[in-house]
Protein backbone atom coordinates (compact mmCIF):
# COMPACT_ATOMS: atom_id res chain seq x y z
CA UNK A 1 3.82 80.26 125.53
CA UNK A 2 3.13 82.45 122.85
CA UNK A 3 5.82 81.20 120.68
CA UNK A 4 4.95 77.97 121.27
CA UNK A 5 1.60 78.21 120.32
CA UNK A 6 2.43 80.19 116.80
CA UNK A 7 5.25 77.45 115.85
CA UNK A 8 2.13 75.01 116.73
CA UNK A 9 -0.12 76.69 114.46
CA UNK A 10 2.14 77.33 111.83
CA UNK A 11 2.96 73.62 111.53
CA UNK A 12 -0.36 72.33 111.75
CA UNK A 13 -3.21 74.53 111.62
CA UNK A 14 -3.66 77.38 109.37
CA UNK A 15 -3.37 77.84 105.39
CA UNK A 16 -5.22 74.20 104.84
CA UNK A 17 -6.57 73.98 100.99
CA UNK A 18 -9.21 72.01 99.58
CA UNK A 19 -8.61 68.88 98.65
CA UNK A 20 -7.50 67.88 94.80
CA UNK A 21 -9.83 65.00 93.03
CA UNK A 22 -7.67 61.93 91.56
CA UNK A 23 -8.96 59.64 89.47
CA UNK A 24 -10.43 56.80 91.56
CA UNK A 25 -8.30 53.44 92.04
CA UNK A 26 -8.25 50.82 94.15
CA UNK A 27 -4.76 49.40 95.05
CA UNK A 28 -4.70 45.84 96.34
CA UNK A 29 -2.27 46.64 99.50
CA UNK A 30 -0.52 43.59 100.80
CA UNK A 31 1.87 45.39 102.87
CA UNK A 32 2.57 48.37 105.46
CA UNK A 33 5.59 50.28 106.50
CA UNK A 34 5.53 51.95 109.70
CA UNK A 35 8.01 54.01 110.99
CA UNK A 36 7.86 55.43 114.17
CA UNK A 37 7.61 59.37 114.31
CA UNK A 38 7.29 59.95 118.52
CA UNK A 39 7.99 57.56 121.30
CA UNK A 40 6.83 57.99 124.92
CA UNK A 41 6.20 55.22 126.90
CA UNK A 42 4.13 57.64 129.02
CA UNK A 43 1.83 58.62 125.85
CA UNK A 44 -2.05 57.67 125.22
CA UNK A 45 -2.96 59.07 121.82
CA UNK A 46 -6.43 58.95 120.55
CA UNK A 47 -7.01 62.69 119.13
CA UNK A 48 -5.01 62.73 115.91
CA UNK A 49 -6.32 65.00 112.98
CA UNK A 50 -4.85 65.63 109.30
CA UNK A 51 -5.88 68.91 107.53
CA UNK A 52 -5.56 69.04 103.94
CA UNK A 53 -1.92 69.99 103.29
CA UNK A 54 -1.15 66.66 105.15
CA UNK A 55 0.16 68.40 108.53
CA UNK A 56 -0.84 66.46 111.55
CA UNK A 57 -1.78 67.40 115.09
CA UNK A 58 -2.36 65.47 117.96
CA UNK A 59 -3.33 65.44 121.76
CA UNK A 60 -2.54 63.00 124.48
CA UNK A 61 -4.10 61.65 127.55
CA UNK A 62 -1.64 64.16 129.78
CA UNK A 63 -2.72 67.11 128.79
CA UNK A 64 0.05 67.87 125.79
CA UNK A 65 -1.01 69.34 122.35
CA UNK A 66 1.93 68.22 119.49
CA UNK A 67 2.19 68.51 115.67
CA UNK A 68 3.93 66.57 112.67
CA UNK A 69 6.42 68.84 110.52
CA UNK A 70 7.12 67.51 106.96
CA UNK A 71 9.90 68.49 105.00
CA UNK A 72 11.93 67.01 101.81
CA UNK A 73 14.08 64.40 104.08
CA UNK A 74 11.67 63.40 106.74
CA UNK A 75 9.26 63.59 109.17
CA UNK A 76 8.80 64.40 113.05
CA UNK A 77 6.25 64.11 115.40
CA UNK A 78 6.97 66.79 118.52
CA UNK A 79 4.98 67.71 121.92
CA UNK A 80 4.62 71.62 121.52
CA UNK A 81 3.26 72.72 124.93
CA UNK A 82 1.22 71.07 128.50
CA UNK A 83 -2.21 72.44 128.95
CA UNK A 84 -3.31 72.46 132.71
CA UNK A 85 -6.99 73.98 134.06
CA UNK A 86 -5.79 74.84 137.59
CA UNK A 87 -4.66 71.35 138.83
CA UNK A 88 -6.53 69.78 135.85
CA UNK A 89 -4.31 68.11 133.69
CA UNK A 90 -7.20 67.70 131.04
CA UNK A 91 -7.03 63.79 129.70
CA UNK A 92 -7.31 65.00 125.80
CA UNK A 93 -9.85 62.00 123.28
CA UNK A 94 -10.91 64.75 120.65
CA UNK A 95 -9.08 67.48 118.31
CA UNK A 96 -10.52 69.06 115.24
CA UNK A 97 -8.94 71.57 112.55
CA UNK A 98 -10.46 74.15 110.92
CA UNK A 99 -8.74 76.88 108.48
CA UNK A 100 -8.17 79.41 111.37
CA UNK A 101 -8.35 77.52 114.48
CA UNK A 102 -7.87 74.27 116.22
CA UNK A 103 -9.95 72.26 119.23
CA UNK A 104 -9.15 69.94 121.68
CA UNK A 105 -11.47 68.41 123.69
CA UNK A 106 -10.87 66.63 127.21
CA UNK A 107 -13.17 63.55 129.02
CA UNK A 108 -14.89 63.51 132.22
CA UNK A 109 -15.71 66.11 134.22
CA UNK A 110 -15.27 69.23 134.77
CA UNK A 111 -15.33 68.90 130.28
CA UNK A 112 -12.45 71.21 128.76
CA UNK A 113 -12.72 72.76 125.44
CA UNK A 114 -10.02 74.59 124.18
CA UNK A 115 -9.32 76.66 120.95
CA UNK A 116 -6.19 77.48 119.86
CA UNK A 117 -5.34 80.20 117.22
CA UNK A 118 -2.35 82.05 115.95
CA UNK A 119 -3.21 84.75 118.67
CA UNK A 120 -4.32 83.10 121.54
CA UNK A 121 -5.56 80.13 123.46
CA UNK A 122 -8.53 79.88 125.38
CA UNK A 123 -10.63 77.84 127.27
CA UNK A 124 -14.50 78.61 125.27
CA UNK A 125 -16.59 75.71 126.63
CA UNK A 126 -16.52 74.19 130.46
CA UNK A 127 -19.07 71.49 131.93
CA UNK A 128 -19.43 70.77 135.08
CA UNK A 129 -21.54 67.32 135.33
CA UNK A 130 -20.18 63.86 137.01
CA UNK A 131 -21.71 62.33 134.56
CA UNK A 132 -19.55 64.93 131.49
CA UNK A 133 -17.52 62.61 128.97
CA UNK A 134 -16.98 63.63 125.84
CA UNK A 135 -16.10 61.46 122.73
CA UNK A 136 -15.46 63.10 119.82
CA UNK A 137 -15.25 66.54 117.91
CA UNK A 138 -16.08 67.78 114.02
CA UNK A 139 -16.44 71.20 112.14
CA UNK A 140 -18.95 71.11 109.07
CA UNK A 141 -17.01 74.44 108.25
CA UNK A 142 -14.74 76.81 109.44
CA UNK A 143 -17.97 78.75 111.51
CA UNK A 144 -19.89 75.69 112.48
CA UNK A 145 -18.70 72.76 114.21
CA UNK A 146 -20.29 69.73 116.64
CA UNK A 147 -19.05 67.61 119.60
CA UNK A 148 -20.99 64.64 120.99
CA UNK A 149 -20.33 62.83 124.81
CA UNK A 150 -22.62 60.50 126.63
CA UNK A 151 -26.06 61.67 128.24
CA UNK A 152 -25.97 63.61 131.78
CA UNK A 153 -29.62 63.59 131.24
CA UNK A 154 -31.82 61.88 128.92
CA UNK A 155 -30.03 62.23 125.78
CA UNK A 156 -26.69 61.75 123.76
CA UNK A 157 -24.88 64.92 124.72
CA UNK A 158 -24.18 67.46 121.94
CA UNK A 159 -22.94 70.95 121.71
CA UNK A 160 -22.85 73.24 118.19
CA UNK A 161 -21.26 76.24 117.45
CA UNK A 162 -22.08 78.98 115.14
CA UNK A 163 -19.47 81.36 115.13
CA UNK A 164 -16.20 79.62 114.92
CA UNK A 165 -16.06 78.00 118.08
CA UNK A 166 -16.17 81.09 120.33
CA UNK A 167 -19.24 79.68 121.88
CA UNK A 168 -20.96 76.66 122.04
CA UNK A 169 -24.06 75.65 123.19
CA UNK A 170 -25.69 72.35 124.49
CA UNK A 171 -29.07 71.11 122.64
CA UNK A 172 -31.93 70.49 124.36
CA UNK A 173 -33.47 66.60 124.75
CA UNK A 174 -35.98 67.88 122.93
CA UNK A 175 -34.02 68.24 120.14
CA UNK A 176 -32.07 65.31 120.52
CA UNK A 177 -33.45 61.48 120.34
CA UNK A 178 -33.88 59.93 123.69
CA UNK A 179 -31.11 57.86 124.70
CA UNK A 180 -32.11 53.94 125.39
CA UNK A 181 -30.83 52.87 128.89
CA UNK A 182 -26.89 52.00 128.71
CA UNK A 183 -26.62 53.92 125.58
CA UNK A 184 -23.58 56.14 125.28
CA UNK A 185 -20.34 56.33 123.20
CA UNK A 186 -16.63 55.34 122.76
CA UNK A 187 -13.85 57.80 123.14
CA UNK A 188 -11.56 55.17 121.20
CA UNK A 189 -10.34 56.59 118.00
CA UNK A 190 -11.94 60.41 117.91
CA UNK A 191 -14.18 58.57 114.77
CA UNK A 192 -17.82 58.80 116.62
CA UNK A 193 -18.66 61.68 113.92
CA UNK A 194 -18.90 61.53 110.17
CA UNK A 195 -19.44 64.79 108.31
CA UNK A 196 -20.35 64.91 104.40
CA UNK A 197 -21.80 68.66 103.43
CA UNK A 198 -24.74 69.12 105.93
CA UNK A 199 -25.08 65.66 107.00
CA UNK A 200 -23.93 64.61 110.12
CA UNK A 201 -23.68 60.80 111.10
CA UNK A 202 -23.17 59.93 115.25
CA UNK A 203 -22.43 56.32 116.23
CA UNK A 204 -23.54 55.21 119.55
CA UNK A 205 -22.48 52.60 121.77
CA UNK A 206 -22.93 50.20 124.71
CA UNK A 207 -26.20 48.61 125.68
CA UNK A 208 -27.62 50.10 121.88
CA UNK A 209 -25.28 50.96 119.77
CA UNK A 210 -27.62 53.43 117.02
CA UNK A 211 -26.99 56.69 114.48
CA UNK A 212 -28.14 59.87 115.04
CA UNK A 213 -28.25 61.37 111.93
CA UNK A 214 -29.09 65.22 111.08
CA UNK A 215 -29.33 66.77 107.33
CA UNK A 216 -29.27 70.15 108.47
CA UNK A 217 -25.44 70.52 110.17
CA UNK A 218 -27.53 69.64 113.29
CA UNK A 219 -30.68 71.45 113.57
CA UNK A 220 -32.51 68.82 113.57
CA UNK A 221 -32.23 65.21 114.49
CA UNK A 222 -33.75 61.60 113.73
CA UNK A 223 -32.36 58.08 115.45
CA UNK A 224 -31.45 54.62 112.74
CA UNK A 225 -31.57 51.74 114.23
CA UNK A 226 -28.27 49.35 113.17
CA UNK A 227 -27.47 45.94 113.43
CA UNK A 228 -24.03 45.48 115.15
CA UNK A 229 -23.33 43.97 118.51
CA UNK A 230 -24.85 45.46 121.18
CA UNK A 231 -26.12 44.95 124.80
CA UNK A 232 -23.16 45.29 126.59
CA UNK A 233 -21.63 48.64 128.33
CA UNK A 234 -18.72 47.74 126.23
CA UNK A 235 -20.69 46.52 122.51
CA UNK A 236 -21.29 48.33 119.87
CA UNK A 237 -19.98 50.97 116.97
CA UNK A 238 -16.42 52.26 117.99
CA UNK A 239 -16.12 54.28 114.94
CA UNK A 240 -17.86 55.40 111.85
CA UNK A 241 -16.51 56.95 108.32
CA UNK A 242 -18.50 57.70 104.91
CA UNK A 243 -16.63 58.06 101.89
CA UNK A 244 -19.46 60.16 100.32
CA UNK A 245 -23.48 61.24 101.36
CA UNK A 246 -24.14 57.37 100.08
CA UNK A 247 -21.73 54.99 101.10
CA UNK A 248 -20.09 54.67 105.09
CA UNK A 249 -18.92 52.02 107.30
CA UNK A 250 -18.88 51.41 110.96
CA UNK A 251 -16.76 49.00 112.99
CA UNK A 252 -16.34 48.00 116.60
CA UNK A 253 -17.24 45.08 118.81
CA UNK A 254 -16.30 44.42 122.57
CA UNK A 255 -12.45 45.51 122.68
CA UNK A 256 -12.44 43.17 126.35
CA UNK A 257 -13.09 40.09 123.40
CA UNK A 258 -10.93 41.46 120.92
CA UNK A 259 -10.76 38.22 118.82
CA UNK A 260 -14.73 38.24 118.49
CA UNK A 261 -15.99 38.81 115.04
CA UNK A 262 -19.83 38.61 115.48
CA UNK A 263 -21.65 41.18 114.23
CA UNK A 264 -18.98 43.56 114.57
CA UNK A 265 -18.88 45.35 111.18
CA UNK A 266 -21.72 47.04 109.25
CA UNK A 267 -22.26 48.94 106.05
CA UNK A 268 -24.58 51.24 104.54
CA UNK A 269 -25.06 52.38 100.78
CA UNK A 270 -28.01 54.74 101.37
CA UNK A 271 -27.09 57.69 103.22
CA UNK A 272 -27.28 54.98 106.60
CA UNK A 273 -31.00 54.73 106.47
CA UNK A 274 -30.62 51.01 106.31
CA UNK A 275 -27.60 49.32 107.55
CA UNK A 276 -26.13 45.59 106.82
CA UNK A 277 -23.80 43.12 108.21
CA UNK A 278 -20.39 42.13 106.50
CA UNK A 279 -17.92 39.77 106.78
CA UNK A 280 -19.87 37.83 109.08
CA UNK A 281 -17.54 36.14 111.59
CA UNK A 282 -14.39 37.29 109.56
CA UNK A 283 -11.47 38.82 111.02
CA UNK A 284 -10.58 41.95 112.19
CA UNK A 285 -12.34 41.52 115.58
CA UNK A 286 -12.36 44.44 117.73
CA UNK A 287 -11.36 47.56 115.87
CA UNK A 288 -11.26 51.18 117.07
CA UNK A 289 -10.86 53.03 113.86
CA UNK A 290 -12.06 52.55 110.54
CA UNK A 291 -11.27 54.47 107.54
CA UNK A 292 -12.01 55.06 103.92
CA UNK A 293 -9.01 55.25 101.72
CA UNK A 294 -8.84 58.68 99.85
CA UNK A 295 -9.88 58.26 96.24
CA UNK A 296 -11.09 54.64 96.34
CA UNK A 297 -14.47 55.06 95.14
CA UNK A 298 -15.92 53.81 98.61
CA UNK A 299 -13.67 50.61 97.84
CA UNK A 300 -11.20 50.27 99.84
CA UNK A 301 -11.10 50.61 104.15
CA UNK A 302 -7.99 50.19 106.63
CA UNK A 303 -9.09 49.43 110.42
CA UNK A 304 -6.73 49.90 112.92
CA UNK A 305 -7.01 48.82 116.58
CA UNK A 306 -4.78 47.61 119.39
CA UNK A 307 -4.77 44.09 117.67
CA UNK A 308 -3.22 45.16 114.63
CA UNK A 309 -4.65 46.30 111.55
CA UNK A 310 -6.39 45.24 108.46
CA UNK A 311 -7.85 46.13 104.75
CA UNK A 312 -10.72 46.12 102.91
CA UNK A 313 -10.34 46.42 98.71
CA UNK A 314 -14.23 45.07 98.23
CA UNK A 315 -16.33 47.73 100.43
CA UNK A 316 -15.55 45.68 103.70
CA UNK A 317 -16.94 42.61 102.72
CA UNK A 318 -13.47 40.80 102.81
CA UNK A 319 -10.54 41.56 104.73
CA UNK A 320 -6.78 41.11 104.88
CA UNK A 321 -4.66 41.35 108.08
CA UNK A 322 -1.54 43.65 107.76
CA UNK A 323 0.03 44.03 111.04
CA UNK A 324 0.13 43.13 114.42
CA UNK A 325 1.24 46.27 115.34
CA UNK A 326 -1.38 47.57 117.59
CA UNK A 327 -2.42 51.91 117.32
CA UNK A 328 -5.98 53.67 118.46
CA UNK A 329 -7.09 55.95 115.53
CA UNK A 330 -5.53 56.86 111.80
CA UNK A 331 -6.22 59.88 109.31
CA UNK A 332 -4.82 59.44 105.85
CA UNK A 333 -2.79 61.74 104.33
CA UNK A 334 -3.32 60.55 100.52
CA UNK A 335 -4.32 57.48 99.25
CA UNK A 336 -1.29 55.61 100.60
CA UNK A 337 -0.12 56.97 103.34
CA UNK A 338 -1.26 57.68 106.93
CA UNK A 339 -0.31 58.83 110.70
CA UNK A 340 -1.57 56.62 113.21
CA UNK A 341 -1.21 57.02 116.57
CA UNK A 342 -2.23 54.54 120.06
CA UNK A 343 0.00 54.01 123.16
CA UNK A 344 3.24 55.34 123.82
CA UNK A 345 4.03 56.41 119.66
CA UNK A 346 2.76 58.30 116.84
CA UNK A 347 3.97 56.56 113.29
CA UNK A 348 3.76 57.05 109.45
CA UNK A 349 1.77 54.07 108.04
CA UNK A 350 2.54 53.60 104.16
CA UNK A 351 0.67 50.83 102.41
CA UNK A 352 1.80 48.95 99.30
């Protein structure tokens, strides 16, 4: 186990470096390449996470933790190790990197949060509530991180930690903005979080489908009302992304009408105080993911979903359908290339 663990980190975890500026551009991509990296027909993968050497890591529904090597001739996606809580076999939607560590992060109840470093790994967070599912997971730095679920009482659930994901701890309601009946959030894509600096942006879902939004790496916390489709246990944001502390994007729908544009894709260009509607009745439908493309000036989107996916060169307002080929959640690697991952594969997306 040991071993396993330090060829896990090695490959995926540790020695991450900031990211380099480019100039911006915005490359009108008509086409994508995928090529398959791991195949399991027994696979659901919806916790996928890039750091900034372009290693990838990635958890399943079963309970396995994997990484993607890189080298001169290719590329490989492999499972590393099986996590199992007593007869848990934790059902993974969440992962985050940091410089020293990594997190994974399992629905339902009793909640599992793991952290894995190059000495040990370690269960550092447990809930025990039938009403426990957790949705996503992000780390503002390497000391302070966030995950968000659904309420067990009368808020969104979130937990922080201060001191590099040793401990966590759950805020109060009183903290946190009630949650309106039916409110709650997706575990699609891992993409319910957006981090820029201090700010923190949390998409909602279901019968109101909202932002929480902190400035203070989650001290504090105030509630934006948005205009996507909502009302339904299955409406609303799927996923969120901002480029910068100005510009993001959210997508979604109701993935049981996948087809259904209405309403289903909104933008905002102030920090999300306000939020509008775009490509009204335009395809994608349903999406799971969206992301901005690295060094695009807030131009240019990809949104990937079990439908297929699709691009954005004009800030989302028009859209271009690349693929069938259905996936859960992406993370870019640069600014034309990507891992995506969904049911039963991981792949390397390259647009042109």
């Amino acid at each position: 186990m040991k071993n396993s663990i330090s060829l896990f980190i090695i490959l995926c975890f540790l020695f991450s470096c900031g990211k380099k500026e480019k100039h911006f551009k915005v490359t009108d991509f008509t086409t994508v390449k995928i090529e398959t990296l791991l195949q399991d027909s027994l696979l659901s993968v919806r916790a996928l996470e890039v750091d900034a050497n372009g290693f990838g890591s990635f958890a399943t529904s079963n309970g396995k933790i994997g990484g993607i090597s890189r080298n001169a001739i290719d590329e490989e996606a492999r499972l590393t190790f099986q996590l199992k809580e007593d007869t848990i076999i934790p059902n993974f939607r969440a992962l985050a990197v940091t410089n020293k560590a990594g997190f994974v992060l399992s629905i339902a109840s009793p909640a599992l949060l793991y952290k894995i470093d190059k000495d040990s790994l370690k269960i550092v967070y447990k809930e025990n509530h039938e009403k426990a599912f957790y949705d996503a997971i992000h780390f503002w730095n390497d000391q302070e991180g966030i995950a968000i679920g659904d309420p067990t009482e009368g808020c969104m659930s979130i937990i922080i930690t201060r001191d590099g994901g040793n401990t966590w701890s759950k805020l109060s309601c009183d903290v946190v903005p009630k949650a309106i009946e039916g409110e709650a959030a997706f575990a699609a894509s891992d993409t319910n979080i957006a981090i820029v600096g201090d700010k923190t942006w949390v998409a909602t879902g279901g019968k109101a489908s909202r932002i929480l939004f902190s400035s203070d790496k989650g001290k504090t916390w105030k509630v934006i009302k948005t205009p996507i489709t909502q009302g339904l246990e299955t409406t609303g944001m799927y996923s969120v992304d901002f480029y910068d502390e100005n510009n993001g994007f959210a997508i979604g729908g109701d993935y049981t009408k996948a087809a259904d544009s209405t309403a289903n894709k909104i933008r905002t260009v102030d920090g999300g105080k306000t939020w509008q509607l775009v490509a009204q009745n335009q395809s994608p439908g349903y999406r799971s993911c969206v992301q901005y493309v690295p060094n695009s000036n807030a131009k240019a989107l990809v949104a990937i979903g079990f439908k297929g996916i699709d691009y954005s060169s004009d800030s989302g307002n028009t859209w271009k359908h690349l693929s069938d080929e259905g996936f859960y959640t992406l993370r870019f690697i640069n600014d034309s290339i990507a891992y995506a991952a969904g049911a039963g594969r991981i792949s390397k997306l390259t647009f042109k």
